[in-house]
Every structure is written in structure tokens, then in C-alpha cells.
PDB file of N, CA and C in Angstrom:
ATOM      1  N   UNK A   1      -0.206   0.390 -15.240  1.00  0.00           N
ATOM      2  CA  UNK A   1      -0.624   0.973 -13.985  1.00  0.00           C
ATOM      3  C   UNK A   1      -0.485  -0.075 -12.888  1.00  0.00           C
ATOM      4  N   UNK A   2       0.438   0.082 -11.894  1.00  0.00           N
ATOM      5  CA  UNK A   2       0.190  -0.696 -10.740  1.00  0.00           C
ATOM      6  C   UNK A   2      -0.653  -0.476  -9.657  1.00  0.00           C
ATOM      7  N   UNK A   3      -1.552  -1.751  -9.256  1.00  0.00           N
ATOM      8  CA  UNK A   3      -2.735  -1.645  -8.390  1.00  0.00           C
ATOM      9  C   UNK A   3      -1.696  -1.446  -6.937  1.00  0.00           C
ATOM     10  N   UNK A   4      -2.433  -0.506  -6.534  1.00  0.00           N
ATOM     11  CA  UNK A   4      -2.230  -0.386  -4.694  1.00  0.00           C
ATOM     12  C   UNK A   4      -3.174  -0.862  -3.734  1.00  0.00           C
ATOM     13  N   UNK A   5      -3.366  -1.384  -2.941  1.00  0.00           N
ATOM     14  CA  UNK A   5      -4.129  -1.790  -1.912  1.00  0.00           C
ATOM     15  C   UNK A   5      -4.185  -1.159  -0.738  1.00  0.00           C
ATOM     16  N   UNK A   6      -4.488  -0.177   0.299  1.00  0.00           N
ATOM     17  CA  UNK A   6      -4.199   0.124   1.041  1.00  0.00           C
ATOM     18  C   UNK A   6      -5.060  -0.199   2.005  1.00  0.00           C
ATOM     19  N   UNK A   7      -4.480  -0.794   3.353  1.00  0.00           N
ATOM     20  CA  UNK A   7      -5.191  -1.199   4.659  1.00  0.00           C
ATOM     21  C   UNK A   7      -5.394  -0.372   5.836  1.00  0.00           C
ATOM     22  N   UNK A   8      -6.237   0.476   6.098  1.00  0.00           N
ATOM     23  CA  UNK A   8      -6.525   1.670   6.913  1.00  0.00           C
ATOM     24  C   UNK A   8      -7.320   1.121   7.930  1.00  0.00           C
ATOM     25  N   UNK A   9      -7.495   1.934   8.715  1.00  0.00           N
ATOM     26  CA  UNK A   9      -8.268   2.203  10.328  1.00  0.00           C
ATOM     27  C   UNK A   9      -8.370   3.996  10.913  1.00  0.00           C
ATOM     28  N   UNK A  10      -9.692   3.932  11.279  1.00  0.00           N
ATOM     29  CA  UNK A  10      -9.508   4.979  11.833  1.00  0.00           C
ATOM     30  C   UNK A  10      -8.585   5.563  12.655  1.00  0.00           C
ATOM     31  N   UNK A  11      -8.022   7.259  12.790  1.00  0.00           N
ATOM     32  CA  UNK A  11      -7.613   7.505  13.812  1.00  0.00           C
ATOM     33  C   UNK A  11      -6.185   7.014  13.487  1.00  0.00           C
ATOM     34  N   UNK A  12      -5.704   6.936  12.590  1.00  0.00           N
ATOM     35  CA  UNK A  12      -4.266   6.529  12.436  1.00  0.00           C
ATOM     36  C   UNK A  12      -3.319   7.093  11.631  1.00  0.00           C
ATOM     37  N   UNK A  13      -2.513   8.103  12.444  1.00  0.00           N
ATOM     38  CA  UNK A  13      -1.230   8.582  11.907  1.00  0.00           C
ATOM     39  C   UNK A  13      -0.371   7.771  11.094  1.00  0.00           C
ATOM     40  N   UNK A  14      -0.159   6.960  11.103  1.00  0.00           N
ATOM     41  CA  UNK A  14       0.654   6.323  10.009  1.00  0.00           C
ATOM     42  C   UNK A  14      -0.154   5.843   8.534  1.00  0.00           C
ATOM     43  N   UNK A  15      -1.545   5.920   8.934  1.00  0.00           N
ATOM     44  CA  UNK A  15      -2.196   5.815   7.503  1.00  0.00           C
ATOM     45  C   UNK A  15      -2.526   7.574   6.641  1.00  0.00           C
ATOM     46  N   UNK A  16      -2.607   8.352   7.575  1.00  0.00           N
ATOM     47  CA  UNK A  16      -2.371   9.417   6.954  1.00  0.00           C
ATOM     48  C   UNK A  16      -0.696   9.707   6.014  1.00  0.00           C
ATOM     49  N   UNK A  17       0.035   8.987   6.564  1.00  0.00           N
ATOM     50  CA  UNK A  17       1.273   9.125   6.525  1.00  0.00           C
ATOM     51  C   UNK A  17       1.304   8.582   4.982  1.00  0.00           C
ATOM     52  N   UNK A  18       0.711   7.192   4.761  1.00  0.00           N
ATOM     53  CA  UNK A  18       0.969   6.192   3.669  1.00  0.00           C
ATOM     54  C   UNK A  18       0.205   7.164   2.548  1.00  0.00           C
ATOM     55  N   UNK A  19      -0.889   7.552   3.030  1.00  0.00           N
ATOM     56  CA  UNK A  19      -2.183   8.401   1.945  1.00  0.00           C
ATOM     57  C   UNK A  19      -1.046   9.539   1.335  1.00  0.00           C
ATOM     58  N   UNK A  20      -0.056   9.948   1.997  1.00  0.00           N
ATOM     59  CA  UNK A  20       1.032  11.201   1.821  1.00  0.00           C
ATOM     60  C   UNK A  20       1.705  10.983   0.620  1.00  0.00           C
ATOM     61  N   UNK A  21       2.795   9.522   1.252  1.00  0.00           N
ATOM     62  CA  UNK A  21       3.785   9.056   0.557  1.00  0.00           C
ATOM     63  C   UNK A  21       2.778   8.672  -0.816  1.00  0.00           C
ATOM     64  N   UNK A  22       1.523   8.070  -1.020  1.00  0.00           N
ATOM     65  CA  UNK A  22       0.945   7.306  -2.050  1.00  0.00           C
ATOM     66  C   UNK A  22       0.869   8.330  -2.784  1.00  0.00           C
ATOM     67  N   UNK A  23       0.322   9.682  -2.897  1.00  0.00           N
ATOM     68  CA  UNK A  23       0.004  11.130  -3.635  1.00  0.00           C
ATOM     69  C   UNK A  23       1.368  11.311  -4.277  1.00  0.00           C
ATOM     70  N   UNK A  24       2.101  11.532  -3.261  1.00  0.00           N
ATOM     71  CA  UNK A  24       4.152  12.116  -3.875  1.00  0.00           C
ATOM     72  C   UNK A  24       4.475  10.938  -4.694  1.00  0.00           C
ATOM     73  N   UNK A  25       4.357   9.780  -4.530  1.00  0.00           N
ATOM     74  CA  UNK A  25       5.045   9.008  -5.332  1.00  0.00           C
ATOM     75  C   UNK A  25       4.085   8.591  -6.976  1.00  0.00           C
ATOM     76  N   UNK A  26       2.477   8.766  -6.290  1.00  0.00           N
ATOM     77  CA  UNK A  26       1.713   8.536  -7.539  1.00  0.00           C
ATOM     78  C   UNK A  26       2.252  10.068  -8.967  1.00  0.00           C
ATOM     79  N   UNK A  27       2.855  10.666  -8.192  1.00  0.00           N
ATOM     80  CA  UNK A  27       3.291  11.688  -9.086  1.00  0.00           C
ATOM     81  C   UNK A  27       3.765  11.579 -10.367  1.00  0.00           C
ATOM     82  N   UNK A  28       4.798  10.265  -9.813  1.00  0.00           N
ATOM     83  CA  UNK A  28       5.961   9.641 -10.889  1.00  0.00           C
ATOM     84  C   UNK A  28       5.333   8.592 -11.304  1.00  0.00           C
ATOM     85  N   UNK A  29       4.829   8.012 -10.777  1.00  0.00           N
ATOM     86  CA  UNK A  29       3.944   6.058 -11.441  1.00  0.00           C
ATOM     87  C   UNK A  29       2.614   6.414 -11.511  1.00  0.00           C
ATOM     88  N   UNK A  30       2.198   6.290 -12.517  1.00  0.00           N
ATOM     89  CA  UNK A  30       0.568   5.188 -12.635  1.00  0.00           C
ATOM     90  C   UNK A  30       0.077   4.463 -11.235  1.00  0.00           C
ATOM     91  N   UNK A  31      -0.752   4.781 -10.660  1.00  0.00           N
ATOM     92  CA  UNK A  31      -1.001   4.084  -9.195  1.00  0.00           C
ATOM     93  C   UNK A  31      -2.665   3.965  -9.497  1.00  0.00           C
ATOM     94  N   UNK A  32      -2.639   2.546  -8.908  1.00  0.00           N
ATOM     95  CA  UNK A  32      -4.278   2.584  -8.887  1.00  0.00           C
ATOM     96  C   UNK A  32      -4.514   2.175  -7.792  1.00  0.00           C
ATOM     97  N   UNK A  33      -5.262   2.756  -6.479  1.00  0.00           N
ATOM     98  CA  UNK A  33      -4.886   2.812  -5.058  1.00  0.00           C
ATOM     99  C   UNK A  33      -6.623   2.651  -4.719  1.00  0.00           C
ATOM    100  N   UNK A  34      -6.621   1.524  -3.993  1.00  0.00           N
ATOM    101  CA  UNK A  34      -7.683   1.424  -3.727  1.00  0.00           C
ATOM    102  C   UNK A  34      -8.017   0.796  -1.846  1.00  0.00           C
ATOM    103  N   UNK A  35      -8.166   1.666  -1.169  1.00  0.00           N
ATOM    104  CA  UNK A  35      -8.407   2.033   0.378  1.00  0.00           C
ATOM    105  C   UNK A  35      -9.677   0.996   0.978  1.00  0.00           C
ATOM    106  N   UNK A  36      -9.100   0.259   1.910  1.00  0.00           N
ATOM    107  CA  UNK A  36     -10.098  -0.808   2.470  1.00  0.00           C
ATOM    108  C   UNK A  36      -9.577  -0.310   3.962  1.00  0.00           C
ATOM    109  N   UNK A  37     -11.107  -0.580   4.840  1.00  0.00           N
ATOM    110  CA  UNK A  37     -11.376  -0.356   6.142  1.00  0.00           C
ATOM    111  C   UNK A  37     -10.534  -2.197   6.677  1.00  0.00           C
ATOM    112  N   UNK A  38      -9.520  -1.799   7.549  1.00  0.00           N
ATOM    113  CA  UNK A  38      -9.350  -3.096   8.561  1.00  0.00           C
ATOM    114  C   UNK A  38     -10.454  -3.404   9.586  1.00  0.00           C
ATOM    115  N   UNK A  39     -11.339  -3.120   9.449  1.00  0.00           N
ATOM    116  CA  UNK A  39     -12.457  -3.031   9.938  1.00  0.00           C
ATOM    117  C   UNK A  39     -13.519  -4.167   9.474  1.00  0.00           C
ATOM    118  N   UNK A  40     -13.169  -4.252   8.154  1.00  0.00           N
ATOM    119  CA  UNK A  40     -14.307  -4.648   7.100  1.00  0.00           C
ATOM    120  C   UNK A  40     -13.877  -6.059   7.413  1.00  0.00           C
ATOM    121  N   UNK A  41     -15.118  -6.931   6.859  1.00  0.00           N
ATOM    122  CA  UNK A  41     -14.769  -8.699   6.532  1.00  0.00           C
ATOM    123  C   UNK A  41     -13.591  -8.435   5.952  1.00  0.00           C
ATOM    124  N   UNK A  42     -13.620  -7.806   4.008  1.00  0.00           N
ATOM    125  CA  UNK A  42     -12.494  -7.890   2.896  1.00  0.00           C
ATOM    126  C   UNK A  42     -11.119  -7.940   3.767  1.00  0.00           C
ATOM    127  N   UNK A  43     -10.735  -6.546   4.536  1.00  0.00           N
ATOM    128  CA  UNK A  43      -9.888  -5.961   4.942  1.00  0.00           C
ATOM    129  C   UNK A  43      -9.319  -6.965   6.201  1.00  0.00           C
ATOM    130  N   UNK A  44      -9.819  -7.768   6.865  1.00  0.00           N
ATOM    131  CA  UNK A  44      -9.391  -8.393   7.357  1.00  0.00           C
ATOM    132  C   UNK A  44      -8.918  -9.580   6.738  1.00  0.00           C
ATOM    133  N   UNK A  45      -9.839  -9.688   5.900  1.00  0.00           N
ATOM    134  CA  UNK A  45      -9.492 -10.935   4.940  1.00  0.00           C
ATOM    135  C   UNK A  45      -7.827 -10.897   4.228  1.00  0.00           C
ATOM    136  N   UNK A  46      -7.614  -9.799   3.644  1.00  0.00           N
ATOM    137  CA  UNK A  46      -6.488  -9.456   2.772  1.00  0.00           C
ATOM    138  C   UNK A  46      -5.085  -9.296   4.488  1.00  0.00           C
ATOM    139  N   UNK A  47      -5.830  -8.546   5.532  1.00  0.00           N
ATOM    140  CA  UNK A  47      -4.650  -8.619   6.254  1.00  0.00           C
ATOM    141  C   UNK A  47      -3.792  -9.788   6.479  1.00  0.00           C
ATOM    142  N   UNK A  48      -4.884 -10.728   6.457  1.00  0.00           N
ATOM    143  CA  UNK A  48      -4.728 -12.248   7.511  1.00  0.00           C
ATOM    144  C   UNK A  48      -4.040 -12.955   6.198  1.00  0.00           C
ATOM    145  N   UNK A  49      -4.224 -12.778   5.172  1.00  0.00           N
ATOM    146  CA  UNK A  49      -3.666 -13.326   3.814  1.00  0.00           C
ATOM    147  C   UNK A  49      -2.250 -12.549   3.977  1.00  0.00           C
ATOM    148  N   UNK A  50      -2.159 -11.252   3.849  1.00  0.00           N
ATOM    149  CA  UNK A  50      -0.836 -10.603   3.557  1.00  0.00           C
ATOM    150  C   UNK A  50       0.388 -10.790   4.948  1.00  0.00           C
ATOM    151  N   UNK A  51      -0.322 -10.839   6.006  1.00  0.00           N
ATOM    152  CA  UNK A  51       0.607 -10.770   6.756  1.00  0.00           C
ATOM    153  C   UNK A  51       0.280  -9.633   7.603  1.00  0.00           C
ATOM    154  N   UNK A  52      -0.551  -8.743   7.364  1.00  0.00           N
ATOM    155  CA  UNK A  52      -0.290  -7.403   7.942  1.00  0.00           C
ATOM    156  C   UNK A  52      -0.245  -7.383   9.478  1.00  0.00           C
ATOM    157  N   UNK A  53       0.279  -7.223  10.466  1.00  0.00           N
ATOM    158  CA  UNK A  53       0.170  -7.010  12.239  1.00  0.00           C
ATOM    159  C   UNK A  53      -0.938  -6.049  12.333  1.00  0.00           C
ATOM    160  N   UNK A  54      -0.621  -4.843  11.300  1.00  0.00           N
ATOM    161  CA  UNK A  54      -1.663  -3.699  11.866  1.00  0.00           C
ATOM    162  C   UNK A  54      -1.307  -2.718  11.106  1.00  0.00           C
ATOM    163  N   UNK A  55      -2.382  -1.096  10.849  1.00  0.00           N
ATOM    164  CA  UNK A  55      -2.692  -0.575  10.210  1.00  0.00           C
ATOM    165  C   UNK A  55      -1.150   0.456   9.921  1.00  0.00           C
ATOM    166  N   UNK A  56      -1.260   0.955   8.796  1.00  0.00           N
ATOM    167  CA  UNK A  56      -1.503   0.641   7.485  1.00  0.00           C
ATOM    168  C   UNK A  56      -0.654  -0.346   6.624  1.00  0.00           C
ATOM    169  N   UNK A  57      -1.656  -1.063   5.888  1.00  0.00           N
ATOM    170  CA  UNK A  57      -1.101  -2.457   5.192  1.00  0.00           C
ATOM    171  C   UNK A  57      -0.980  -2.001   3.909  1.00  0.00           C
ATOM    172  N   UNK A  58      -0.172  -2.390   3.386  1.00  0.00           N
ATOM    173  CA  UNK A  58       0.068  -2.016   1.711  1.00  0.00           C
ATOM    174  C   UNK A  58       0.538  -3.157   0.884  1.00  0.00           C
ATOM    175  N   UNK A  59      -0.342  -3.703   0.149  1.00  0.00           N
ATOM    176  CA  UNK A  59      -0.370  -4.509  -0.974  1.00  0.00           C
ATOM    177  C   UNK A  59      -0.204  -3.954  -2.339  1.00  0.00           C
ATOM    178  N   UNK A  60       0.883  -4.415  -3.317  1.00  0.00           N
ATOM    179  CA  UNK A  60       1.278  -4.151  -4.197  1.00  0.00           C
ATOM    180  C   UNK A  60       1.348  -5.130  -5.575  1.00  0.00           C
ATOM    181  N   UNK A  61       0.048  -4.609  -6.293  1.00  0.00           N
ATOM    182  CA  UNK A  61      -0.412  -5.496  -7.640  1.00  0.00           C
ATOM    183  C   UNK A  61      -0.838  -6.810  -6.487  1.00  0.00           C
ATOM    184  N   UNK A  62      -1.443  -6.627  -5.207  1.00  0.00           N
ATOM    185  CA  UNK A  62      -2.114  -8.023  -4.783  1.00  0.00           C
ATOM    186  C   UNK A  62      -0.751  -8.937  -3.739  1.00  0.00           C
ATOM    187  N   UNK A  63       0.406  -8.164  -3.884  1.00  0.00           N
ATOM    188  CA  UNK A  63       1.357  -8.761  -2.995  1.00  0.00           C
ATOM    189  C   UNK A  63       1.751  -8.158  -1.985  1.00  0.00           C
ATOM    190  N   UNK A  64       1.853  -8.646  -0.706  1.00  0.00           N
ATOM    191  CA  UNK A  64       2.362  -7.977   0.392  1.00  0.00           C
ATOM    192  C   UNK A  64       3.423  -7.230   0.520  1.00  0.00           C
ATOM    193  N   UNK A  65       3.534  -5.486   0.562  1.00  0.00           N
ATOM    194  CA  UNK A  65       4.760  -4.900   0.248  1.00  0.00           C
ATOM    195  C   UNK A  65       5.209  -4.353   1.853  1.00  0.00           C
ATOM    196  N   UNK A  66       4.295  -4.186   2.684  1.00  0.00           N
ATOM    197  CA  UNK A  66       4.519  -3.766   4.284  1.00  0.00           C
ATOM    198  C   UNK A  66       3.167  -3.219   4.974  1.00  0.00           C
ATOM    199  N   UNK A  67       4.063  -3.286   6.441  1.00  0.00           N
ATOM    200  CA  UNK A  67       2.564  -2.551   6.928  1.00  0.00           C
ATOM    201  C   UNK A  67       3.460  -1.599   8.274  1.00  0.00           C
ATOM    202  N   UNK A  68       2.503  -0.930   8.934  1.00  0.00           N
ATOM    203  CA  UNK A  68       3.274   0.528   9.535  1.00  0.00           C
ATOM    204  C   UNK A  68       3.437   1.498   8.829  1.00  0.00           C
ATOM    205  N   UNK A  69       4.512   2.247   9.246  1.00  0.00           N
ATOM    206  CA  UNK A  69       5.320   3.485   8.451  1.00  0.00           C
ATOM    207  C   UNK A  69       5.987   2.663   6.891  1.00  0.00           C
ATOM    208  N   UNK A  70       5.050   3.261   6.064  1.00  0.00           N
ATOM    209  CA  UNK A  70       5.483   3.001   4.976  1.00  0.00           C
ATOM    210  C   UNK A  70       6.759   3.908   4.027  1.00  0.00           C
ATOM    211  N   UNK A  71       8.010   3.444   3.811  1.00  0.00           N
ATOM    212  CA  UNK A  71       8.964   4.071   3.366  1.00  0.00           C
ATOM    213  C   UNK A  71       8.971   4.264   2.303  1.00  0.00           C
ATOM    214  N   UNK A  72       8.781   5.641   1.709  1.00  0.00           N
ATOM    215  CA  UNK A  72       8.494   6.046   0.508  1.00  0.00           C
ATOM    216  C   UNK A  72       9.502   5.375  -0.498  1.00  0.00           C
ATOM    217  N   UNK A  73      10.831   5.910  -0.264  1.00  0.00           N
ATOM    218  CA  UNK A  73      12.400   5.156  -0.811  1.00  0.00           C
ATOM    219  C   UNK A  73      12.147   3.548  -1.223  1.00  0.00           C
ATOM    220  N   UNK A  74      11.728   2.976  -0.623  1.00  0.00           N
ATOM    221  CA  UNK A  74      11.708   1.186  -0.666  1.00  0.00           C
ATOM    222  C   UNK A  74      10.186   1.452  -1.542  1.00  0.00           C
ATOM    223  N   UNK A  75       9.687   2.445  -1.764  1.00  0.00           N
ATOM    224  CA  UNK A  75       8.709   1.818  -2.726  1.00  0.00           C
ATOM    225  C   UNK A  75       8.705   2.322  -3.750  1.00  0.00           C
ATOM    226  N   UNK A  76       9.686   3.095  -3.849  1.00  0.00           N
ATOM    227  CA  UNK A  76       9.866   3.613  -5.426  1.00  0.00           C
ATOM    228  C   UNK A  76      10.803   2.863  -6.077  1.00  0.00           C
ATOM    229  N   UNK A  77      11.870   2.162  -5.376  1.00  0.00           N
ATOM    230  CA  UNK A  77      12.766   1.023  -5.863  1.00  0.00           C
ATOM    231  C   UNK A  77      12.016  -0.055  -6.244  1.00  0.00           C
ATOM    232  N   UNK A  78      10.742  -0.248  -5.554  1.00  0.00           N
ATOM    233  CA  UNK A  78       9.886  -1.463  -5.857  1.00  0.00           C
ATOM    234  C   UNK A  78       9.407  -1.363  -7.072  1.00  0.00           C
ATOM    235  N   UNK A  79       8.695  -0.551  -7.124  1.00  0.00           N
ATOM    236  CA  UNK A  79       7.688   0.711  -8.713  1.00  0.00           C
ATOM    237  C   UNK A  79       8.450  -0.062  -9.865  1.00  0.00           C
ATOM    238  N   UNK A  80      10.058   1.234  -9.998  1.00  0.00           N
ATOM    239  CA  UNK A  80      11.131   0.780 -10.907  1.00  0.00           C
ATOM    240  C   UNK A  80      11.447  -0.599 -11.110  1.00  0.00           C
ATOM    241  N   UNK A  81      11.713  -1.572 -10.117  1.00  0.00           N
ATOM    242  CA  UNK A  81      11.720  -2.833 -10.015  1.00  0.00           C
ATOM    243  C   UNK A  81      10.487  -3.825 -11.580  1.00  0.00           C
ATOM    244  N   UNK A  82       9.317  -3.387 -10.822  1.00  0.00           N
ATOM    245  CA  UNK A  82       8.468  -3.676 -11.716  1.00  0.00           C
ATOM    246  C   UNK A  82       8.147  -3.048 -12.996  1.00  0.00           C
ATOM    247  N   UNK A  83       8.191  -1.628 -12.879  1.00  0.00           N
ATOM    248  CA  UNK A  83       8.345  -0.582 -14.323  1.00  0.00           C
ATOM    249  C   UNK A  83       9.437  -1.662 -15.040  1.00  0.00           C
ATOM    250  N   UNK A  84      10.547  -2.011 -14.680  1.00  0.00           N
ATOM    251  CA  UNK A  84      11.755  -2.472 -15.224  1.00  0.00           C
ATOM    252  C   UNK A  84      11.001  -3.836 -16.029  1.00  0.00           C
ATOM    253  N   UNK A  85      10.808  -4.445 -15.010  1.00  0.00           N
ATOM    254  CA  UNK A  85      10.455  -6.060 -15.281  1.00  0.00           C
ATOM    255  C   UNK A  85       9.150  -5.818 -16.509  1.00  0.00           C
ATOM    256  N   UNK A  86       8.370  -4.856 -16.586  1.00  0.00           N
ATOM    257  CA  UNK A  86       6.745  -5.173 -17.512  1.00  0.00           C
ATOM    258  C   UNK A  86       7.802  -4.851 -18.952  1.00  0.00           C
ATOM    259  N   UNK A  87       9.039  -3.755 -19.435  1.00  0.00           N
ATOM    260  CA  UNK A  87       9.267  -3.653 -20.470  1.00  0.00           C
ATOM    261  C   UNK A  87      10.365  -4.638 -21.125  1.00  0.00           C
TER     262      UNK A  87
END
């Protein structure tokens, strides 16, 4: 199962967007998706670590995978990438 991280804020179309792509793609992968306020100490903490500019941030197994409009395509190549690499 790969851990997801997701970096949210209120009021934000592109984190509704990521919550979208995360459902359609958890379809096909094992996802373990766990939603932090950029708001919060943590959430700032992990932004300022990952890199993120601004909402929504997406960390993958703990590594910085993007932030904005998250592209579903580039993260299912990522998934496979790692599906590939654990067998």
C-alpha cells in the first residue's frame, strides 16, 4: 500500500480536484491517503520540508510528488514506477 499525504486548505478548487484524481486512481492502487490542514503546525511543517508553494501538496510514501493541479497521468506512472520497483 502506498502512503499519500495530502496538503489542503480551505476553499480550494484544486484540492477538490486532487481528492477526485486520489478516489479514480485509488481504484487501481492500494492508497493510504491521509489529509492535513496547511493551516496546521504538521502541515506547514511537511510543506516547508517538501517544497510545496501552495495548496494542494502531495507527498508520496513521505516524498515530494507536486503541488497545484495534480496530474492524474504522472501519478499513475509514478504508482507503477514503485508497484514495479517493491516486486
Amino acid at each position: 500500500m502506498t502512503a499519500i499525504t495530502l496538503l489542503t486548505q480551505e476553499d480550494c478548487a484544486y484540492c477538490e480536484h486532487a481528492r477526485k484524481v486520489l478516489a479514480r486512481v485509488g481504484e487501481d492502487h492500494p492508497l493510504e491517503i491521509t489529509e492535513i490542514s496547511l493551516t496546521s503546525g504538521q502541515g506547514r511543517a511537511l510543506a516547508a520540508q517538501a517544497g510545496v508553494q501552495f495548496a494542494p501538496g502531495l507527498l508520496v510514501d513521505g516524498r515530494p510528488f507536486g503541488y497545484g493541479r495534480i496530474s492524474e497521468r504522472r501519478l499513475r506512472r509514478a504508482l507503477q514506477r514503485l508497484a514495479a520497483e517493491e516486486h
